[in-house]
Protein backbone atom coordinates (compact mmCIF):
# COMPACT_ATOMS: atom_id res chain seq x y z
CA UNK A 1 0.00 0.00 0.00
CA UNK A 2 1.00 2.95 -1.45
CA UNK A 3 2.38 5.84 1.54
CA UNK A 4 -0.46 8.24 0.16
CA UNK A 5 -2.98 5.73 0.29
CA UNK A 6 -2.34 5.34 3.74
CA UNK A 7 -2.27 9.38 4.42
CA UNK A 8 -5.91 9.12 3.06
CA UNK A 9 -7.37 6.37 4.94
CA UNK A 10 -5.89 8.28 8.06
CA UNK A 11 -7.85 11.52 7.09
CA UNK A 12 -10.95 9.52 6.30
CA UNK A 13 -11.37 6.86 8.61
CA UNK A 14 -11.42 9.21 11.71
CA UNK A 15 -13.80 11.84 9.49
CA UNK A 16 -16.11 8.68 8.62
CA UNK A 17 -16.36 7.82 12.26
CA UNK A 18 -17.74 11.84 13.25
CA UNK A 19 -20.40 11.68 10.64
CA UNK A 20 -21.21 8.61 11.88
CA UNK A 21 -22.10 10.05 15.57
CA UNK A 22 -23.47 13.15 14.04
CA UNK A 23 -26.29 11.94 11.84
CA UNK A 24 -26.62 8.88 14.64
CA UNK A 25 -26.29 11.94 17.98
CA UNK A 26 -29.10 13.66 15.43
CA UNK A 27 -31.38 10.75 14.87
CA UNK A 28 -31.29 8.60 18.56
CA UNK A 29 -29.92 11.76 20.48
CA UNK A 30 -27.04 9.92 22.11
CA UNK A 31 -24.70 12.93 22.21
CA UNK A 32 -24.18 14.62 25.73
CA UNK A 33 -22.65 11.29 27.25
CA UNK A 34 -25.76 9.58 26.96
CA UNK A 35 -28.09 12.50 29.27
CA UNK A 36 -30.90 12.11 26.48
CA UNK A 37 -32.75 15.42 27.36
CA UNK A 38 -33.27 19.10 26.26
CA UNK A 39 -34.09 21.76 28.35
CA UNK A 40 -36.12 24.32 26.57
CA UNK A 41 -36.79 27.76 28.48
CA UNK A 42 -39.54 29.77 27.32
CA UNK A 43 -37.80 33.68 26.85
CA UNK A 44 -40.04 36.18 26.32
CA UNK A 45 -40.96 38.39 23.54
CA UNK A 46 -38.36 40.64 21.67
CA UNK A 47 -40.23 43.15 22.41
CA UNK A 48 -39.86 42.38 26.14
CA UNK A 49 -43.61 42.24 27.63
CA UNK A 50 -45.70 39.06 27.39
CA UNK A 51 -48.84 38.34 26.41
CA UNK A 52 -52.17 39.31 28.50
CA UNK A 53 -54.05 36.21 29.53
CA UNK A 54 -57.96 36.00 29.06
CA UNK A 55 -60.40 37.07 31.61
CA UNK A 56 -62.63 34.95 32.45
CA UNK A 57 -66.44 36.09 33.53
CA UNK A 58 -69.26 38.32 32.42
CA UNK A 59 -68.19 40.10 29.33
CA UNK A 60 -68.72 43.43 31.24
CA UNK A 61 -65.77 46.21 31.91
CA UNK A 62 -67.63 47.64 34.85
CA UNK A 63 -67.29 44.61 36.87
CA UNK A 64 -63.86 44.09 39.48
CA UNK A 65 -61.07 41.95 37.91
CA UNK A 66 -59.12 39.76 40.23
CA UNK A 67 -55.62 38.64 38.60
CA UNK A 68 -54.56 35.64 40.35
CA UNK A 69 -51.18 34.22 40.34
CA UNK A 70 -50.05 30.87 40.82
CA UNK A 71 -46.74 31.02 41.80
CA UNK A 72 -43.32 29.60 40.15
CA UNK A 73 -43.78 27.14 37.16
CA UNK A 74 -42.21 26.12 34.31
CA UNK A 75 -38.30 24.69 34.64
CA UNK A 76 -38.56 26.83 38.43
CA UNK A 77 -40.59 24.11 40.91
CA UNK A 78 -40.73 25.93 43.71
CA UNK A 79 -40.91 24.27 47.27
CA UNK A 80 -41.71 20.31 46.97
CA UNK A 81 -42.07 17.55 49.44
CA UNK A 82 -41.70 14.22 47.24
CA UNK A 83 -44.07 14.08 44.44
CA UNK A 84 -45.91 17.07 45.38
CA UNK A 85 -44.04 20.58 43.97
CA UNK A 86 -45.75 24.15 44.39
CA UNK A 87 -45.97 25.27 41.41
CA UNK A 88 -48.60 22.19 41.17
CA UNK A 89 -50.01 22.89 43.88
CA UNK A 90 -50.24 26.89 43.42
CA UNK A 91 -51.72 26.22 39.91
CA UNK A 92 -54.33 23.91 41.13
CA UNK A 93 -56.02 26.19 43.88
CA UNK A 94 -55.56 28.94 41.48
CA UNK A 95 -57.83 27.43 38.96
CA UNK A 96 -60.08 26.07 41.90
CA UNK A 97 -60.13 29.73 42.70
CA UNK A 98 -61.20 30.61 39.43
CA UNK A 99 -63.81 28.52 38.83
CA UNK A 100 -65.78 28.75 42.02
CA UNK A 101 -65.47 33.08 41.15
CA UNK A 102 -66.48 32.74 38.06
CA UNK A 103 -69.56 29.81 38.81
CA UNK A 104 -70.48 32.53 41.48
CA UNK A 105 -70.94 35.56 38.77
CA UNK A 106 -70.47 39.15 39.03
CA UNK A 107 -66.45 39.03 39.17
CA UNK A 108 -63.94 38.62 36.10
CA UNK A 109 -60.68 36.64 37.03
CA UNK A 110 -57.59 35.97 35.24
CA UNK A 111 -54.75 34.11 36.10
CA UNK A 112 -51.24 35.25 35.37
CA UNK A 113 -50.38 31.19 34.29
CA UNK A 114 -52.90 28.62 32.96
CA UNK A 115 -50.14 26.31 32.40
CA UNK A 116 -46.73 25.04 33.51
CA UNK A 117 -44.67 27.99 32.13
CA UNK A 118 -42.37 30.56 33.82
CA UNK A 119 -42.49 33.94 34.79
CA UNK A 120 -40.70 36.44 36.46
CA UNK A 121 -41.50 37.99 39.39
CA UNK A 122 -41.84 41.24 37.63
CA UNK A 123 -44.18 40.23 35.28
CA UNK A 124 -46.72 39.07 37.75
CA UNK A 125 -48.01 42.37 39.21
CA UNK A 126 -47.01 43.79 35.57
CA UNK A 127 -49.75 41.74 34.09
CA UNK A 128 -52.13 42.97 36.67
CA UNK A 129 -51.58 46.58 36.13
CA UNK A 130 -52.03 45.69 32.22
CA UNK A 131 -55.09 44.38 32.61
CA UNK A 132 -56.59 46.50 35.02
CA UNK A 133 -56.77 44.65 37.95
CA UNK A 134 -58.82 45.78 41.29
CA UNK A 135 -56.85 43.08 43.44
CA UNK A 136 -54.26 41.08 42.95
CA UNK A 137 -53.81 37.70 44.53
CA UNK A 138 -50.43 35.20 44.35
CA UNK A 139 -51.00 31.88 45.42
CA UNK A 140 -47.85 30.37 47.00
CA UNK A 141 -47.27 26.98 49.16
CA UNK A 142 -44.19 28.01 52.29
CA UNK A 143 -41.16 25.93 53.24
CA UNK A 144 -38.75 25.79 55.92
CA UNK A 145 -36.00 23.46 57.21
CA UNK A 146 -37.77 22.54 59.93
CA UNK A 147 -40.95 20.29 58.83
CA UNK A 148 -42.64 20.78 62.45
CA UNK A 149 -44.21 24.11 60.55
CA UNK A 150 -47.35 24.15 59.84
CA UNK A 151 -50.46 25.93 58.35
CA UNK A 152 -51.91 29.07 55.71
CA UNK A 153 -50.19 32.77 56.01
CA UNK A 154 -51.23 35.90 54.48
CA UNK A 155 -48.69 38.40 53.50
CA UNK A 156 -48.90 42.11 52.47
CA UNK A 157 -46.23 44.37 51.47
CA UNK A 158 -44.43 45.87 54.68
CA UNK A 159 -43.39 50.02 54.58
CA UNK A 160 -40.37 49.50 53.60
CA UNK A 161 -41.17 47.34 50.33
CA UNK A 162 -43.98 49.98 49.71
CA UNK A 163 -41.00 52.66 49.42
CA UNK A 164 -38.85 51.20 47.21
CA UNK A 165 -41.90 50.00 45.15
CA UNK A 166 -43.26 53.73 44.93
CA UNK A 167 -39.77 54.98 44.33
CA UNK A 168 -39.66 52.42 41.12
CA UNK A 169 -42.91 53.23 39.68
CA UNK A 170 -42.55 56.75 40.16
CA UNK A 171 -39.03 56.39 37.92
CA UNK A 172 -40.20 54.59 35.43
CA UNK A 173 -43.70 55.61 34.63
CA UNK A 174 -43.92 59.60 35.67
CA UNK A 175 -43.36 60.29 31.59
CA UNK A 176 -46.50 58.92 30.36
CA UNK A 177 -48.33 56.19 32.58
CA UNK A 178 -50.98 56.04 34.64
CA UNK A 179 -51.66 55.65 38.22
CA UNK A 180 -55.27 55.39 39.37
CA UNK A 181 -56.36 56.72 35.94
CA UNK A 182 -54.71 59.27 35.94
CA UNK A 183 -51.58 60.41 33.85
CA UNK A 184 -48.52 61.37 35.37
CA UNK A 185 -48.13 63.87 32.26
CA UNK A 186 -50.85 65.90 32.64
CA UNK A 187 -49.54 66.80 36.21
CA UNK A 188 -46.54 68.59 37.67
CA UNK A 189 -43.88 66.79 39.87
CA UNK A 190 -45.37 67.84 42.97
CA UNK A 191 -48.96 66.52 42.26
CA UNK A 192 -47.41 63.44 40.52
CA UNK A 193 -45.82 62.83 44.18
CA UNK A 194 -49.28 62.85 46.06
CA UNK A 195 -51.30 60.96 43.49
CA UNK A 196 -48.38 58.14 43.97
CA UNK A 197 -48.64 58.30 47.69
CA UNK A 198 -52.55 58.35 48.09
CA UNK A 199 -52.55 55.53 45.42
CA UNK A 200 -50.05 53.52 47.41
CA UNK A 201 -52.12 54.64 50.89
CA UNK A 202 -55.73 53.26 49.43
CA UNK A 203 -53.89 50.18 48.05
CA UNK A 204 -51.86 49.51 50.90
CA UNK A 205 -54.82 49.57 52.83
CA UNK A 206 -57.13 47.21 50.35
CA UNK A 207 -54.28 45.15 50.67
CA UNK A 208 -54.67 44.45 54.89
CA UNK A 209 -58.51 44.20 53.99
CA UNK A 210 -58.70 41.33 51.79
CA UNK A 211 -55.75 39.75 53.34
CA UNK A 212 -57.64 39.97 56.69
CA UNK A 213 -60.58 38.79 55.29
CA UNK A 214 -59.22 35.63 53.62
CA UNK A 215 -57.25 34.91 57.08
CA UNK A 216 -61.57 34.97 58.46
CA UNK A 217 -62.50 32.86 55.40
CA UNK A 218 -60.00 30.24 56.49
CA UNK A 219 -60.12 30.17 60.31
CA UNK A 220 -61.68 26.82 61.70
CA UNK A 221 -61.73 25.69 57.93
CA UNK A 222 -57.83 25.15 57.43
CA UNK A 223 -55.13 25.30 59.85
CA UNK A 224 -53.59 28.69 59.80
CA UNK A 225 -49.82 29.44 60.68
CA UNK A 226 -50.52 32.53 62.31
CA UNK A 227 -53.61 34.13 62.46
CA UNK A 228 -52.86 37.63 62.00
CA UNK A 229 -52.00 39.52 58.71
CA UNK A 230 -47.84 39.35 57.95
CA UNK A 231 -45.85 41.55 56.29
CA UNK A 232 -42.57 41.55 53.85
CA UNK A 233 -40.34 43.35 50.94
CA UNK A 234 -41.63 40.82 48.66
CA UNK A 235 -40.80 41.64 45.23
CA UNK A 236 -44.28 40.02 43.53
CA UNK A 237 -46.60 42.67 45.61
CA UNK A 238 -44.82 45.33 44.53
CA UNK A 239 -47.68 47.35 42.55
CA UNK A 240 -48.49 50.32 44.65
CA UNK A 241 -51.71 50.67 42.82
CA UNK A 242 -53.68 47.37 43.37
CA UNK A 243 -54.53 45.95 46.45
CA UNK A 244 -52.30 42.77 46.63
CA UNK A 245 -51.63 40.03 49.10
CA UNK A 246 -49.31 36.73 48.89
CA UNK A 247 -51.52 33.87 49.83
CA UNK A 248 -49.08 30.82 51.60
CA UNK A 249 -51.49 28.00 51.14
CA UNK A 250 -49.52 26.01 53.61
CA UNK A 251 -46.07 24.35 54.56
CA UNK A 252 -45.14 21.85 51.65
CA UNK A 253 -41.86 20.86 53.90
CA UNK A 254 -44.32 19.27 56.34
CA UNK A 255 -45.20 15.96 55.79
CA UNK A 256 -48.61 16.64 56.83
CA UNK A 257 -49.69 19.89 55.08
CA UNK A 258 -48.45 18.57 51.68
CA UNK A 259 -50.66 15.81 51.71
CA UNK A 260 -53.60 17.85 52.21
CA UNK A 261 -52.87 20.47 50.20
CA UNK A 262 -52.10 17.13 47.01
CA UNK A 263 -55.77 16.02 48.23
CA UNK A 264 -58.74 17.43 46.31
CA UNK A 265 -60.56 18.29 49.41
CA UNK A 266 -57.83 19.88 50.84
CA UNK A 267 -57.41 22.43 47.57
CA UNK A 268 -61.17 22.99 47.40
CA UNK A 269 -61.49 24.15 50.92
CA UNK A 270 -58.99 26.33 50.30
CA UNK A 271 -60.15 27.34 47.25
CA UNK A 272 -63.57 28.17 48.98
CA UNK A 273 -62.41 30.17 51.49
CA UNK A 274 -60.25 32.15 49.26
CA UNK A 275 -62.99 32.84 46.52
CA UNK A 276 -65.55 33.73 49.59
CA UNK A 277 -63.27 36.64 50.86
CA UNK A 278 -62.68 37.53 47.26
CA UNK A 279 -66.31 37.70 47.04
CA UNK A 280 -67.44 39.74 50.35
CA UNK A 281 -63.65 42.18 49.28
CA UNK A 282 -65.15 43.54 46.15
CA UNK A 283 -68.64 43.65 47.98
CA UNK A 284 -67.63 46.18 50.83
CA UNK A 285 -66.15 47.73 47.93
CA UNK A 286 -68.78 48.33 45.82
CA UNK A 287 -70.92 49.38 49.04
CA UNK A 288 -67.89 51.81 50.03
């Protein structure tokens, strides 16, 4: 055999064997030592807002929209306790939620999610203000090392959170947005300062309402963590101008409350509860 014979069939034999893995890596996905998976993120639009989700209820603008929002999803799980994961969980009492609202009449509901997907946390109250919202509810399930806790919390948005969220919006939407209607360029810098404050003030103070009343709605109907109304910097509350509270449906690290918040009847008392101080919320409202 010829020396450039053998030059070739050193070239070749090694360049045979890589298409082979290629076209067999592209049909029977064995590349990647074998993993066999893809992870596919969902990234939002170019444009960088997502789409609005559908309301649900009667087809009338004049009745109050709650935007409820199941929290986590998609490749982010959230707390879990073996086969049971929040963002399950969160998604299931939302829709439970839903559907007893919207059985009920009178109210419009959306949910931020309908599906497993992901979203930031700035794009939950964001979708809210979009639509409109007159309260804005994000359904969570807590965790903690210790799996002796137990039971539902209600969180609104302490002072300091409300600062730093007023500071943001102010920044970012005093050129042409709306607070409460009305549009930060039709005013001067001093009025733009009070509208943002009483707008923060009322909602702040919807916000210890309907939390308080869904802490009512569940006493002697679920176990509650602590019965009084907590508060915290958390980052999905932060819309000054809608009423908003962080529903903690219960401790998934306990043994205990994840099964019955994985039971059916266990997520439909909840759900109850929830929609009924939803319900008797936008009633004092309307009677305000």
């Amino acid at each position: 055999m010829s020396r450039s014979i053998q030059l070739a069939l050193l070239v070749a034999v090694p360049l045979a064997f890589l298409i082979a893995m290629i076209v067999l890596d592209r049909q029977y996905g064995f590349a990647g030592g074998g993993y066999g998976y893809v992870v596919r993120i969902e990234l939002p639009p170019a444009n960088g807002r997502i789409g609005l989700p559908r309301i649900e209820g009667p087809p009338d603008a004049s009745r109050p929209l709650v935007v409820i929002d199941p929290g986590h999803g998609g490749f982010d799980p959230g707390a879990g306790q073996g086969q049971v994961r929040e963002k399950a969980v969160a998604l299931q009492i939302a829709r439970a939620i839903r559907d007893r609202l919207v059985a009920g009449g009178g109210i419009r509901v959306a949910l931020t999610r309908d599906t497993d997907r992901f979203l930031t946390l700035g794009e939950r109250p964001d979708i809210a203000r979009r639509l409109g919202a007159d309260l804005f509810v994000s359904i969570h399930a807590d965790s903690i090392d210790n799996d002796t806790a137990r039971g539902a919390s209600v969180y609104v948005l302490s002072e300091k959170g409300s600062s730093e969220a007023a500071a943001r919006i102010a920044l970012r939407e005093n050129q042409a947005d709306k607070i409460n209607g009305v549009s930060f360029s039709e005013t001067s810098d001093a009025v733009d300062a009070i509208l943002l404050d009483l707008s923060q003030r009322e909602a702040q103070a919807g916000s210890y309402e309907a939390a308080e009343l869904v802490l009512r709605e569940l006493k002697g109907k679920v176990r509650l963590h602590r019965e009084g109304v907590e508060t915290a910097a958390l980052a999905v509350l932060k819309a000054p101008d809608i009423p908003s509270v962080l529903f903690e449906t219960g401790y998934i690290s306990n043994p205990q409350d994840a099964e019955y918040l994985n039971s059916g009847e266990g997520r439909q008392t909840i759900a109850a509860a929830a929609a009924q101080a939803i319900r008797v919320f936008f009633a004092r409202r309307a009677g305000a």
